[in-house]
C-alpha atoms as a PDB file:
ATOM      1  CA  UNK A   1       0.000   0.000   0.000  1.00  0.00           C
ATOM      2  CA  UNK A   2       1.504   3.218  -1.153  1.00  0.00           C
ATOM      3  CA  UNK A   3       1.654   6.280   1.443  1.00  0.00           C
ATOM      4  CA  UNK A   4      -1.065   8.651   1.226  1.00  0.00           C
ATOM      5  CA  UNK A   5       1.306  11.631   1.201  1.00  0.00           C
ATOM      6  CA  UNK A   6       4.253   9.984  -1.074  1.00  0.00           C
ATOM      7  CA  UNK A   7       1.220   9.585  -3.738  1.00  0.00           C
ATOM      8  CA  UNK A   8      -0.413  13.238  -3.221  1.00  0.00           C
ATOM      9  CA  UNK A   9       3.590  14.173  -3.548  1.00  0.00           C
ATOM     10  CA  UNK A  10       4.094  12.179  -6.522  1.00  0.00           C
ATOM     11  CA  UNK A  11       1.003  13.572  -8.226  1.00  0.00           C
ATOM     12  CA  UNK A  12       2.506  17.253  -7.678  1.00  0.00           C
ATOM     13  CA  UNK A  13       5.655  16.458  -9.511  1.00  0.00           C
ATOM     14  CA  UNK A  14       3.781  14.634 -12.555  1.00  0.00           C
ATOM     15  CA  UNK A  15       1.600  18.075 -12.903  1.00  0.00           C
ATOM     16  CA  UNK A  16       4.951  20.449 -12.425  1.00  0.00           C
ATOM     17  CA  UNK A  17       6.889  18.246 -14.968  1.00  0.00           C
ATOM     18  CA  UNK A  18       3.543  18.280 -17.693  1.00  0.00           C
ATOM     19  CA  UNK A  19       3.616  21.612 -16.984  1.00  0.00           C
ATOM     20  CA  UNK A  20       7.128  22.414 -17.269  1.00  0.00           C
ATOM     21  CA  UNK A  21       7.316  19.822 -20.606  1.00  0.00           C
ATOM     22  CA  UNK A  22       4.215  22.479 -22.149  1.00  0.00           C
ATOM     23  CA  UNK A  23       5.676  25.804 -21.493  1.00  0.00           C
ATOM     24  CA  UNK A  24       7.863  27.710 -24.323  1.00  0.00           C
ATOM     25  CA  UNK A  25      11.580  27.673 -23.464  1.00  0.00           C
ATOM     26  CA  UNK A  26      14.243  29.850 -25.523  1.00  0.00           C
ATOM     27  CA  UNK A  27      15.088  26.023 -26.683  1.00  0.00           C
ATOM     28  CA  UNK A  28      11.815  25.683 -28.439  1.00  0.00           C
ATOM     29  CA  UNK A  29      11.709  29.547 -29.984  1.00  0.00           C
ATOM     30  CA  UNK A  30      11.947  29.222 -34.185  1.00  0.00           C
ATOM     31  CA  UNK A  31      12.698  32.324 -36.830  1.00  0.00           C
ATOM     32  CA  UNK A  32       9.550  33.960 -38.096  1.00  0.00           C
ATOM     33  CA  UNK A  33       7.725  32.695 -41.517  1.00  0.00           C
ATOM     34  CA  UNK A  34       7.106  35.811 -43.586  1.00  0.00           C
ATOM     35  CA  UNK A  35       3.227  36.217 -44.491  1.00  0.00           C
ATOM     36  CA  UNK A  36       2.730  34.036 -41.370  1.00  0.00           C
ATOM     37  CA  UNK A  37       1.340  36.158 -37.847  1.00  0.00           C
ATOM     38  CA  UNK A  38       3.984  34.980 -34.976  1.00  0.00           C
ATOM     39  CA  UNK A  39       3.696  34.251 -31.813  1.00  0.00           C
ATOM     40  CA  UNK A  40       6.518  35.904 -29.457  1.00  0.00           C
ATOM     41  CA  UNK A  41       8.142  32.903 -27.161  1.00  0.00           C
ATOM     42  CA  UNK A  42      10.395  35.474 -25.626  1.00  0.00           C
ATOM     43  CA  UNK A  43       9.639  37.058 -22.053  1.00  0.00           C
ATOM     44  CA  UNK A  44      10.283  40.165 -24.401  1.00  0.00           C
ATOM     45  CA  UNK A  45      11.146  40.854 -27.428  1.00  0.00           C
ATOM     46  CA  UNK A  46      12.010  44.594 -28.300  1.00  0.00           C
ATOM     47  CA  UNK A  47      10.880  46.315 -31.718  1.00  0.00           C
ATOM     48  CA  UNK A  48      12.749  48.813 -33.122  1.00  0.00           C
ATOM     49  CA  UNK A  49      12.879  51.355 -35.830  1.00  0.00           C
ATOM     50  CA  UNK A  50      15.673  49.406 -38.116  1.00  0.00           C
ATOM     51  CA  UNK A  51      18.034  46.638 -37.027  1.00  0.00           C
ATOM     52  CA  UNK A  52      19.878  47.161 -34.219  1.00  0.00           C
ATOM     53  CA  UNK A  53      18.271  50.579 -34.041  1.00  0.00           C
ATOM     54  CA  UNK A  54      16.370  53.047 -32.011  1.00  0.00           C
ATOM     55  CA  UNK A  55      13.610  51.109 -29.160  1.00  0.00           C
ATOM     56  CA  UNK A  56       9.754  51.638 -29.896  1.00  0.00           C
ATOM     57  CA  UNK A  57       8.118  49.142 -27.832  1.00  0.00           C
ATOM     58  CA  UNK A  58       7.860  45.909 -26.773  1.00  0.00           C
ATOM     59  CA  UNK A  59       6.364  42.434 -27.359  1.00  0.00           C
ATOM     60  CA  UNK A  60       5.734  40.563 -24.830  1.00  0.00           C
ATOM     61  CA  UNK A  61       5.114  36.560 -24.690  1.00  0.00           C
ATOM     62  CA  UNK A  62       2.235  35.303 -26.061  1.00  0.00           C
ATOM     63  CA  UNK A  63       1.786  38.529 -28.818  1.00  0.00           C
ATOM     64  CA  UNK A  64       2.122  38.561 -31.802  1.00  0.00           C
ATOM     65  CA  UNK A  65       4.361  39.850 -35.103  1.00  0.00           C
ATOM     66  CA  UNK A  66       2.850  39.343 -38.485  1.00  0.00           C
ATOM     67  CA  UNK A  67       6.381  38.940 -40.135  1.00  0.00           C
ATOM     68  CA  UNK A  68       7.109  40.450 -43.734  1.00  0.00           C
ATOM     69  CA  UNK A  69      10.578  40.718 -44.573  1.00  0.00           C
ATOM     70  CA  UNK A  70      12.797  41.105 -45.400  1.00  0.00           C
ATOM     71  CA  UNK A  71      16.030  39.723 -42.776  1.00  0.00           C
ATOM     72  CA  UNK A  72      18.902  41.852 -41.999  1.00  0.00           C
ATOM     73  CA  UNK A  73      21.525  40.841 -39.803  1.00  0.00           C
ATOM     74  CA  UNK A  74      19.492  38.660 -37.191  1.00  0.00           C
ATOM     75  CA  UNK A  75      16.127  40.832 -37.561  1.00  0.00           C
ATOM     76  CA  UNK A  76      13.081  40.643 -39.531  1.00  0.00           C
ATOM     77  CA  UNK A  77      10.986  43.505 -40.754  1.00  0.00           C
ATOM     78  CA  UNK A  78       7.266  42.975 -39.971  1.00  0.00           C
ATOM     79  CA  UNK A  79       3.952  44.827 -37.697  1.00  0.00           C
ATOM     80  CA  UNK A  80       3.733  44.757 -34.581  1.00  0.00           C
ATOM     81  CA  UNK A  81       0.447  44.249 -33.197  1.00  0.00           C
ATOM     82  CA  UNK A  82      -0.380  44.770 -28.792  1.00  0.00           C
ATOM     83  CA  UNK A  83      -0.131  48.093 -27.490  1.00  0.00           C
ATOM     84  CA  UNK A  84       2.390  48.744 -30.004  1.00  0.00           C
ATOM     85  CA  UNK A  85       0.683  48.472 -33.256  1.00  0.00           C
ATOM     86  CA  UNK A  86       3.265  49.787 -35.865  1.00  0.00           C
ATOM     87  CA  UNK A  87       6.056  48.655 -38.179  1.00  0.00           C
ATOM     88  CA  UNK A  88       9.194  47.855 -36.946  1.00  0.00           C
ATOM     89  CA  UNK A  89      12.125  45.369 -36.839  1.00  0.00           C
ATOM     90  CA  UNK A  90      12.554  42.518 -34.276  1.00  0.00           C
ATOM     91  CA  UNK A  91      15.627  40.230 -33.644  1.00  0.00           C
ATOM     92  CA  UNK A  92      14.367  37.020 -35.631  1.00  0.00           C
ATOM     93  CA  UNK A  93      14.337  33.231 -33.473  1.00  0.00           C
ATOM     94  CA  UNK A  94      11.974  34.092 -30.491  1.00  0.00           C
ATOM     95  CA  UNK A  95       8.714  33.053 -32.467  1.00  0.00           C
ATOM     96  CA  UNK A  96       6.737  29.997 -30.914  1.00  0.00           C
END
């Protein structure tokens, strides 16, 4: 007969692992399909006015970047959609 508590314990773990095992990681993040509306894995993901250029905003996981092209040196050009809701460049690879 297994331990009431060891069991309730063991029940915790399997939900934090399925739980863990579900949730976007850095690891899983993919570059951005142009024509395709992206989903930002990263915690945040900054847009800016060219690559490597001036800050306008900021994506945030779980919003979204309808990417368009073209790539320059690690970003893509695309809109930004949220609270920022312009055109802009993002560093490409942080798309679910």
């Amino acid at each position: 007969m297994v331990n009431p508590v060891a069991r309730r314990i063991g029940a915790t773990v399997a939900a934090v692992v399925a739980t863990v095992a579900l949730t976007p990681t850095a690891a899983s993040a993919a570059y951005g399909t142009i024509g395709e509306r992206e989903t930002v894995c990263a915690n945040d993901l900054f847009v800016r006015t060219e690559p490597v250029g001036a800050w306008m905003g900021t994506l945030y996981r779980g919003q979204t970047f309808l990417v368009e092209g073209p790539r320059s040196g690690g970003y893509i050009y695309g809109f930004a959609y949220g609270n920022i809701n312009r055109r802009g460049w993002v560093q490409d690879g942080w798309f679910c």
